[in-house]
Protein backbone atom coordinates (compact mmCIF):
# COMPACT_ATOMS: atom_id res chain seq x y z
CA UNK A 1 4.58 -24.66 -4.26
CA UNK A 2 1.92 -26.85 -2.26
CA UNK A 3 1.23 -25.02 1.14
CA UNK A 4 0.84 -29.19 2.23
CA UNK A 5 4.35 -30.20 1.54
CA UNK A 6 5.51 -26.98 2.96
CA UNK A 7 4.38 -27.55 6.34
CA UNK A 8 4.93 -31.32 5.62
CA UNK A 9 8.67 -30.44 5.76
CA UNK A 10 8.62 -29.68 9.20
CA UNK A 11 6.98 -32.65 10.23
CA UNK A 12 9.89 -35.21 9.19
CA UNK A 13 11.35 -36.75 11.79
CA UNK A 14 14.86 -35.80 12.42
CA UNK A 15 14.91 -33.11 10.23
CA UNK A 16 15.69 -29.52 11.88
CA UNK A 17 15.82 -26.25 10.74
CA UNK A 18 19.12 -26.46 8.90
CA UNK A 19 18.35 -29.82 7.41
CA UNK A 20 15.35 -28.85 5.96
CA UNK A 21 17.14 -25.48 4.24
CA UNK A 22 19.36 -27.98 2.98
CA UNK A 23 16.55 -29.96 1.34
CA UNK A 24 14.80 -27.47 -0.25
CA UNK A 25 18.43 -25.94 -1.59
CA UNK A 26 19.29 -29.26 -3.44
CA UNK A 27 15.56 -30.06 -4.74
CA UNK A 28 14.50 -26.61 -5.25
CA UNK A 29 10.29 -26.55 -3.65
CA UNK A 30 8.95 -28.63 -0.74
CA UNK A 31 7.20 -30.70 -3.46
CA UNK A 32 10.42 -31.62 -5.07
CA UNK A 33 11.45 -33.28 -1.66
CA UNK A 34 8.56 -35.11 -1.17
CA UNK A 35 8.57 -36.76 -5.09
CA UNK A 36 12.32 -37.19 -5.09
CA UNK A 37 13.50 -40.80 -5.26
CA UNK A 38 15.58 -42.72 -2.52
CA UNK A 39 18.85 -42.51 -4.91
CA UNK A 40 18.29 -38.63 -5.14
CA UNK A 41 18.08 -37.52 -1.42
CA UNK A 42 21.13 -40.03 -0.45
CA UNK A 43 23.55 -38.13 -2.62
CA UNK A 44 22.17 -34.60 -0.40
CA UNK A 45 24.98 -34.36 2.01
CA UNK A 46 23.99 -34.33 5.47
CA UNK A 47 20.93 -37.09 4.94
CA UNK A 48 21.29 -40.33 5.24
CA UNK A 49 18.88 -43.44 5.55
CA UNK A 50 17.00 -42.62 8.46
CA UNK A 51 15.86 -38.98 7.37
CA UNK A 52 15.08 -40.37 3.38
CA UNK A 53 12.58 -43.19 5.27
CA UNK A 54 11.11 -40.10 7.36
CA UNK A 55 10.24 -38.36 4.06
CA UNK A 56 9.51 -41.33 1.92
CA UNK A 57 7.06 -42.41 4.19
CA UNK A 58 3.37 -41.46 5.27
CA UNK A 59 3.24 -39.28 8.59
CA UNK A 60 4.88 -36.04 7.34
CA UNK A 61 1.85 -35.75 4.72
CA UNK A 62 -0.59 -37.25 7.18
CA UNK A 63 0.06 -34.38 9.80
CA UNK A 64 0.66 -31.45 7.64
CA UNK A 65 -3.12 -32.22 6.12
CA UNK A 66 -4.71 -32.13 9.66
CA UNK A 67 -2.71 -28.87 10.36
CA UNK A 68 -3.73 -27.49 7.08
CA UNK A 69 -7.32 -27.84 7.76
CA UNK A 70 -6.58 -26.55 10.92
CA UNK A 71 -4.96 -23.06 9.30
CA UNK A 72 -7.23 -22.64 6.62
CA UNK A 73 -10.25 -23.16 8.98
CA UNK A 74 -9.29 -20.22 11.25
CA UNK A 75 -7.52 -18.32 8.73
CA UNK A 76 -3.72 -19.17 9.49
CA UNK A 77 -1.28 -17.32 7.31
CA UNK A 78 1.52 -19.89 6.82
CA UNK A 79 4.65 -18.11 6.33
CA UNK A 80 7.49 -20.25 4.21
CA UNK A 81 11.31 -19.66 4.27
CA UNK A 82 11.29 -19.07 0.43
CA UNK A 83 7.66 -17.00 0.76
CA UNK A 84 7.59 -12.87 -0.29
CA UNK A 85 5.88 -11.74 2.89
CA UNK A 86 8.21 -13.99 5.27
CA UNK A 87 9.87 -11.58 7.72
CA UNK A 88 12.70 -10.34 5.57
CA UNK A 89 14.64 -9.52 9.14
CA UNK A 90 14.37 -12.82 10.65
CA UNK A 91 14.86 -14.61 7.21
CA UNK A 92 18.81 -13.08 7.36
CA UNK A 93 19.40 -14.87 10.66
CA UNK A 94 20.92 -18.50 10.11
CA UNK A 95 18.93 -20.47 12.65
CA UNK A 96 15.68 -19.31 11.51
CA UNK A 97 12.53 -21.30 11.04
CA UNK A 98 11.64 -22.60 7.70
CA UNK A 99 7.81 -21.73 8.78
CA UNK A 100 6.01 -19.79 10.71
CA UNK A 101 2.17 -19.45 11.26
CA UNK A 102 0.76 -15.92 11.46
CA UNK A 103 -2.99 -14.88 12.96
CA UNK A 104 -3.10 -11.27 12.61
CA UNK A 105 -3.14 -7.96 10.21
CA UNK A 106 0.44 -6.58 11.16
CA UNK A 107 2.61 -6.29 8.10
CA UNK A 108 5.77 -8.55 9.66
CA UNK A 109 8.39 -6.68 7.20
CA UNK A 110 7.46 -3.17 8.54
CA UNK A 111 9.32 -0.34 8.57
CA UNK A 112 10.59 -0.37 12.25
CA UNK A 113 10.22 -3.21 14.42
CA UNK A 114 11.23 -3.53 17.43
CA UNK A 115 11.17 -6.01 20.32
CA UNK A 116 10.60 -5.75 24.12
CA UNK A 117 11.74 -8.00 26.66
CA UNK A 118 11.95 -8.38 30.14
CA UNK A 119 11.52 -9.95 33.54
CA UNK A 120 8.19 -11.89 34.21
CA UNK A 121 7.85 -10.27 37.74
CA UNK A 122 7.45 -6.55 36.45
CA UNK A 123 7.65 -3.54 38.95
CA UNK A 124 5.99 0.03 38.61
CA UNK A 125 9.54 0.87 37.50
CA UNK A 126 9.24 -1.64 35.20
CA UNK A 127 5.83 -1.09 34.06
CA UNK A 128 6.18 2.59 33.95
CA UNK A 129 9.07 2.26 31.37
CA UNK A 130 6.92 0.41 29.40
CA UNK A 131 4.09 3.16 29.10
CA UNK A 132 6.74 5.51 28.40
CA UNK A 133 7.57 3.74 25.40
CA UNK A 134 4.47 3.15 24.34
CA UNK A 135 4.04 7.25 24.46
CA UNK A 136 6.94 8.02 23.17
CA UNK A 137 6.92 5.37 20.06
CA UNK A 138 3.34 5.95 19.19
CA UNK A 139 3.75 8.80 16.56
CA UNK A 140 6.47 7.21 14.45
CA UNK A 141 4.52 4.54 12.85
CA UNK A 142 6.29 1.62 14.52
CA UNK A 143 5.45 -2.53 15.16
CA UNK A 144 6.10 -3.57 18.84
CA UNK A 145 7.11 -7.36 19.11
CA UNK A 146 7.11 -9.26 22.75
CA UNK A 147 6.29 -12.92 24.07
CA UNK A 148 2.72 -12.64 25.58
CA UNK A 149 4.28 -13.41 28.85
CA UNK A 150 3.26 -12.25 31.96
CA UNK A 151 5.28 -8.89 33.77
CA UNK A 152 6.77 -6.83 30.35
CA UNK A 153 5.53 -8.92 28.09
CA UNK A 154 1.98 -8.43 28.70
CA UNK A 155 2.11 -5.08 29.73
CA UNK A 156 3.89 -3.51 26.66
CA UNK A 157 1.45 -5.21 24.86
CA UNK A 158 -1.35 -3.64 26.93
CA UNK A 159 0.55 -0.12 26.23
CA UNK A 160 0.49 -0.46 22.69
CA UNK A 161 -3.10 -1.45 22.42
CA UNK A 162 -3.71 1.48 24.56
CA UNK A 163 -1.96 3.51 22.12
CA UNK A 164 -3.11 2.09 19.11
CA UNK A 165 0.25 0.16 18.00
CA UNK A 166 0.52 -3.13 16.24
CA UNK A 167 1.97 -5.57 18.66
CA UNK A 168 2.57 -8.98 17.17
CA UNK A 169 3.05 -11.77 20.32
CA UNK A 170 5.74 -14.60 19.41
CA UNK A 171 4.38 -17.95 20.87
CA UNK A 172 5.91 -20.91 22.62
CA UNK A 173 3.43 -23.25 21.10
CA UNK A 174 0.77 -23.79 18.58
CA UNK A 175 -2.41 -21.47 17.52
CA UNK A 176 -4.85 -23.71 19.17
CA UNK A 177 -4.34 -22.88 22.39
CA UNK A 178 -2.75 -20.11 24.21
CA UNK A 179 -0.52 -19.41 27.04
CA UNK A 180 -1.16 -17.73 30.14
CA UNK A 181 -4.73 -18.54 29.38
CA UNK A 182 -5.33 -15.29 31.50
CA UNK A 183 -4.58 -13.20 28.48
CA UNK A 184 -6.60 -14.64 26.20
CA UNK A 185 -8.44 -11.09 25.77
CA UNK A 186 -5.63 -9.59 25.46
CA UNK A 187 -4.24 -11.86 22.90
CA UNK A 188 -7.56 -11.27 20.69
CA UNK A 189 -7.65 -7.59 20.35
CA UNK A 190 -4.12 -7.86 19.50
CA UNK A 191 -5.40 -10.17 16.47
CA UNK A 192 -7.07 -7.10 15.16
CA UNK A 193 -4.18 -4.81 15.47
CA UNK A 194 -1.15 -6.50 15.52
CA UNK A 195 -1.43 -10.66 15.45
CA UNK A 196 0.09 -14.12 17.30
CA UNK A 197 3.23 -15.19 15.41
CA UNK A 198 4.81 -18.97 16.10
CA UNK A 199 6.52 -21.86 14.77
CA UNK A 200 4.97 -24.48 16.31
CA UNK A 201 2.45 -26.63 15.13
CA UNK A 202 -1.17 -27.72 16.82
CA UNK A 203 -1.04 -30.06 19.77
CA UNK A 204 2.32 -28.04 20.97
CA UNK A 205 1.86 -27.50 24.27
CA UNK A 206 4.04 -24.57 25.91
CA UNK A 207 6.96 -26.74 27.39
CA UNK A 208 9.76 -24.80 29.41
CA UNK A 209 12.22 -25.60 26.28
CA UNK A 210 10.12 -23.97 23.86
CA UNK A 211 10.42 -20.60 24.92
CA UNK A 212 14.53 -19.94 24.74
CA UNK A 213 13.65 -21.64 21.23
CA UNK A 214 11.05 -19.09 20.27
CA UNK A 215 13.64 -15.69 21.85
CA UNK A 216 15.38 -16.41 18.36
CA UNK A 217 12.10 -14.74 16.48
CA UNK A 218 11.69 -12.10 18.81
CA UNK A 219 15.10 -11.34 18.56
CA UNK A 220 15.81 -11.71 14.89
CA UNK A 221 12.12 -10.17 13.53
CA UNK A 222 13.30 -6.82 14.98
CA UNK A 223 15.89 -3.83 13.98
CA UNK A 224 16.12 -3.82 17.90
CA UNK A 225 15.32 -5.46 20.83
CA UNK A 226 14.76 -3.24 24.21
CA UNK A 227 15.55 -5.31 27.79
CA UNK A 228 13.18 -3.24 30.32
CA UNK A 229 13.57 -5.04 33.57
CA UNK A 230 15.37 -8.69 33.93
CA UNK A 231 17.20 -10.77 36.23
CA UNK A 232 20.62 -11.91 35.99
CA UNK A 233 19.18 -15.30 34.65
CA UNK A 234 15.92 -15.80 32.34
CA UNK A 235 14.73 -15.10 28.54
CA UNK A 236 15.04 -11.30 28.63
CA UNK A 237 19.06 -12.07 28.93
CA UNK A 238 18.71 -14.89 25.83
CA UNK A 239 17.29 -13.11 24.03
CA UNK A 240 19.43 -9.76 24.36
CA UNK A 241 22.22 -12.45 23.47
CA UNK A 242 20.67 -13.80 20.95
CA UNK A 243 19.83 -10.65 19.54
CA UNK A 244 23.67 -9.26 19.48
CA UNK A 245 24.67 -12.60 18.08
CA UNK A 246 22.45 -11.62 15.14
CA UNK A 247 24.30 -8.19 15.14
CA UNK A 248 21.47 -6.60 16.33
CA UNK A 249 20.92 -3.79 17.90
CA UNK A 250 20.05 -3.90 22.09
CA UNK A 251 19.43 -1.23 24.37
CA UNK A 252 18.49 -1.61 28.02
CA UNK A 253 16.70 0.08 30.76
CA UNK A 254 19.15 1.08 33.76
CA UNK A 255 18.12 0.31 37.34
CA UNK A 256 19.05 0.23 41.15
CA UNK A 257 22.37 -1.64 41.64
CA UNK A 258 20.39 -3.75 44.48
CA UNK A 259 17.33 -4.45 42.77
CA UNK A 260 17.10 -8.11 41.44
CA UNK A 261 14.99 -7.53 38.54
CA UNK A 262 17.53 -4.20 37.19
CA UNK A 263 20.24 -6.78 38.04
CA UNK A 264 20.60 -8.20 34.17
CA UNK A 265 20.22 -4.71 32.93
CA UNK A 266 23.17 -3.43 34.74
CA UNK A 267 24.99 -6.66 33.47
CA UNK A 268 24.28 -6.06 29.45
CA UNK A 269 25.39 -2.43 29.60
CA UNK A 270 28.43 -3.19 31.85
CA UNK A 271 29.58 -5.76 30.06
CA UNK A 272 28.64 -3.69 26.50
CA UNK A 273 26.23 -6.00 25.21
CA UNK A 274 23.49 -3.53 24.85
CA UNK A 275 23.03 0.67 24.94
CA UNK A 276 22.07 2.28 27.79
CA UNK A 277 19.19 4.49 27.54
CA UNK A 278 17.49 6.43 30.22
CA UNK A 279 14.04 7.36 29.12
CA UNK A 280 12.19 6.09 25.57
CA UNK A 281 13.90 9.61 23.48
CA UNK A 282 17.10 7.90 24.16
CA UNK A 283 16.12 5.08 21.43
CA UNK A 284 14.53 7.67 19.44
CA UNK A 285 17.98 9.23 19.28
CA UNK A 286 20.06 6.06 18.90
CA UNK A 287 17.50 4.69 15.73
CA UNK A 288 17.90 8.28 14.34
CA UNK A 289 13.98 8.46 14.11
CA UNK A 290 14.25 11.84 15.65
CA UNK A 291 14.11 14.28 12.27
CA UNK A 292 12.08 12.15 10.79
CA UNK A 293 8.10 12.91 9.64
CA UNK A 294 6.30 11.75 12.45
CA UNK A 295 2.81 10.90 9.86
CA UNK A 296 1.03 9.11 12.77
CA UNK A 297 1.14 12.57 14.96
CA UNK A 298 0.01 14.20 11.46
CA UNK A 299 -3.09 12.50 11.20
CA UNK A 300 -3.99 12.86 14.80
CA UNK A 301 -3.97 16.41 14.59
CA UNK A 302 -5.67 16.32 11.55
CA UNK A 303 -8.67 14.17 13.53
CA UNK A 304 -8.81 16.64 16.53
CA UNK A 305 -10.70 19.62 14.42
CA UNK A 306 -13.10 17.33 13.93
CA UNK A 307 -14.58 17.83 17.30
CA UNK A 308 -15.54 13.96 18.05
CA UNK A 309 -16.28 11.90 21.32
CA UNK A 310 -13.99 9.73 22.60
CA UNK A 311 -15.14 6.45 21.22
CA UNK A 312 -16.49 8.43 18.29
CA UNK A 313 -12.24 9.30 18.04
CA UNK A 314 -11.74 5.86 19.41
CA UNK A 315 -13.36 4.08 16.31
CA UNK A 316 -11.19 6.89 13.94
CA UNK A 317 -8.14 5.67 15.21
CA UNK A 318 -8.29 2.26 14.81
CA UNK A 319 -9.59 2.45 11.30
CA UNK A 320 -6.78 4.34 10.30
CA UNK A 321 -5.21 0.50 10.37
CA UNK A 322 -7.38 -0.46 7.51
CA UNK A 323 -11.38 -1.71 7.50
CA UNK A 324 -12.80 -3.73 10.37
CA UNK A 325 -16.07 -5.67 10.99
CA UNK A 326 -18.33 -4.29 13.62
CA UNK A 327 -17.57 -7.45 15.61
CA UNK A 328 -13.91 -6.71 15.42
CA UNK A 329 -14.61 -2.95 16.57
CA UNK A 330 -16.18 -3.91 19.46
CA UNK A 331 -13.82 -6.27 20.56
CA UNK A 332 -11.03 -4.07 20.05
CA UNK A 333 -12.62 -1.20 21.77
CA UNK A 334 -14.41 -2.50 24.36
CA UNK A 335 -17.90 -1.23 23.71
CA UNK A 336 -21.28 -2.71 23.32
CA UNK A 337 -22.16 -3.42 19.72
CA UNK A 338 -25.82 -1.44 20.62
CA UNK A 339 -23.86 1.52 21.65
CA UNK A 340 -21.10 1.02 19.19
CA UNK A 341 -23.84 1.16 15.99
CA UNK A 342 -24.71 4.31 17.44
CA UNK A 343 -21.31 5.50 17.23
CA UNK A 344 -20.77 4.48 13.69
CA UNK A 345 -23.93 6.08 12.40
CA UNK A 346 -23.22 9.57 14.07
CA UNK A 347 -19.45 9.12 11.95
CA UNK A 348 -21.49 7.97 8.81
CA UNK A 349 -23.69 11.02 8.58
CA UNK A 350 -20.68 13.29 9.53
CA UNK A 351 -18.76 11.63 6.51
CA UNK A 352 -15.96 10.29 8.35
CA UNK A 353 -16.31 6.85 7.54
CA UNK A 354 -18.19 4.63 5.13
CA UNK A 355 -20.31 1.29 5.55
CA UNK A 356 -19.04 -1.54 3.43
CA UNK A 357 -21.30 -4.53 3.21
CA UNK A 358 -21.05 -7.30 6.04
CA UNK A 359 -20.96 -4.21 8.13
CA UNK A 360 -17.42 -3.60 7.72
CA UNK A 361 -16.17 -0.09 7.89
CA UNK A 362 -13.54 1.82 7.05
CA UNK A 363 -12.53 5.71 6.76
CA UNK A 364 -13.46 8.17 3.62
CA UNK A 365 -10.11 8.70 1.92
């Protein structure tokens, strides 16, 4: 099927996400709709004369070429509805988008996923929760989704890069630009462990109405979605609703009955729309994860007779995720490429890793 006339599809005017699932049931590929005759789509139920001049004319094709150079110039996976490696999680929810553009190396059907919300005006409480997590999830080989925002958003994401985790961040608008521009560095390491996820095209800016809209992925991409902190109103609270709509597992944080920001916590486990858990082993406990073979843990013990530095362990760690350029190393770890060479060597001659060419690396199996 053309990758064009699958992002084509969302460009017609009128159409939505149910519409175009429609489409593509009666004519079978995104191609099909584009080549079908006037006569054909009429007798679709559900589209009448205004949606069959949308896809009979020009502008669908016309922007779904400039996006495609766009996505194949900064290497864009585009993620169809009907595609092998679209999120098999989020693909069971009925509202879910026919496409989705992925910048990244997380696997987006892995084996536990799970989402973290919360309030964009984060507190130590707040922030220490979401370290705990991070330490607590680290060893059993798990994919961390949020929104990129700032408060929990960010700094779960900043937890799991600190504790080597894939964290995939779901967008409000399109891969050209990001928002907060402030985490722009934040956003790129987590291209190179982890990735940027959205629906929306280039030229999207991040418009207030997006953002409810993109709480759907976050929600439905995950076996469970963990409110840390949130107000009574907000997207940590859509999202948890969203997610239990979606018969989804939630869980939420606890806090102070006269805090604001614990105030939509308290609400979701009053009201029983999500499990309370007091401390990270809770969720453990609830996902039955806890007499399971923790393989992550394994291979860090594994690394520690090896006797290494800390970036020389640093640089291990990482490349147990798979092969990465120098460039990419550095940016991930933070080090100077002069220093970081030096690094590499010392693991070369040890035998740890191996130098591919393009200076890509990756560990000795």
């Amino acid at each position: 099927m053309s990758t064009l006339h699958k992002i084509a599809l969302t460009f017609i005017k009128s159409v939505g996400q149910a519409t175009a699932k429609n489409l593509l049931a009666y004519c079978g590929s995104a191609e099909n709709v584009f080549s079908a005759s006037r006569k054909q789509l009429l007798q679709i139920p559900g589209v009448g004369e205004k949606t069959v001049e949308a896809i009979l004319g020009t502008h669908a094709l016309l922007r779904a070429e400039e996006e495609l150079k766009f996505v194949e110039k900064h290497g864009i996976e585009v993620l169809f509805f009907s595609d092998e490696n679209y999120p098999k999680r989020l693909k069971n929810c009925n509202d879910s988008p026919v496409l989705l553009y992925f910048k990244g190396k997380a696997d987006l059907n892995h084996s536990r996923v799970i989402s973290v919300v919360g309030t964009r005006n984060a507190t130590e409480y707040g922030k220490n929760l979401c370290k705990q997590l991070a330490d607590v999830l680290a060893p059993y080989h798990v994919l961390i989704i949020s929104g990129l925002a700032y408060g929990i958003d960010v700094t779960m994401h900043k937890e799991c890069l600190t504790n080597n985790i894939p964290t995939i961040g779901v967008l409000g608008h399109g891969l050209d630009r990001l928002y907060p521009q402030v985490h722009k560095s934040i956003a790129q390491k987590m291209v190179l462990n982890g990735g940027l996820l959205t629906e929306f095209p280039i030229l999207t800016n991040p418009d207030r109405q997006n953002f409810p809209q993109r709480n759907r992925i976050i929600a439905g991409i995950a076996d469970a979605t963990i409110v840390v902190e949130a107000s009574i109103k907000g997207g940590a609270l859509i999202t948890a609703e969203i997610a239990n709509s979606y018969n989804k597992d939630v869980y939420a944080f606890p806090g102070r009955t006269n805090d604001a920001f614990s105030e939509g916590c308290n609400f979701l486990i009053k009201t029983n729309r999500a499990g309370l858990i007091n401390n990270a082993n809770d969720l453990i406990y609830y996902l039955g994860w806890d007499d399971e073979v923790k393989e992550n843990k394994k291979q860090a013990q594994t690394t520690l007779h090896l006797n290494l530095t800390d970036n020389e362990q640093k640089v291990v760690d990482l490349l147990q995720n798979g092969q990465f350029a120098i460039d990419e190393l550095a940016i991930a770890l933070n080090i100077q490429q002069s220093k970081l060479a030096i690094v590499l060597l010392t693991l070369e001659m040890q035998g740890i890793i191996v130098s591919l060419p393009g200076k890509v690396y990756k560990l000795v199996n």
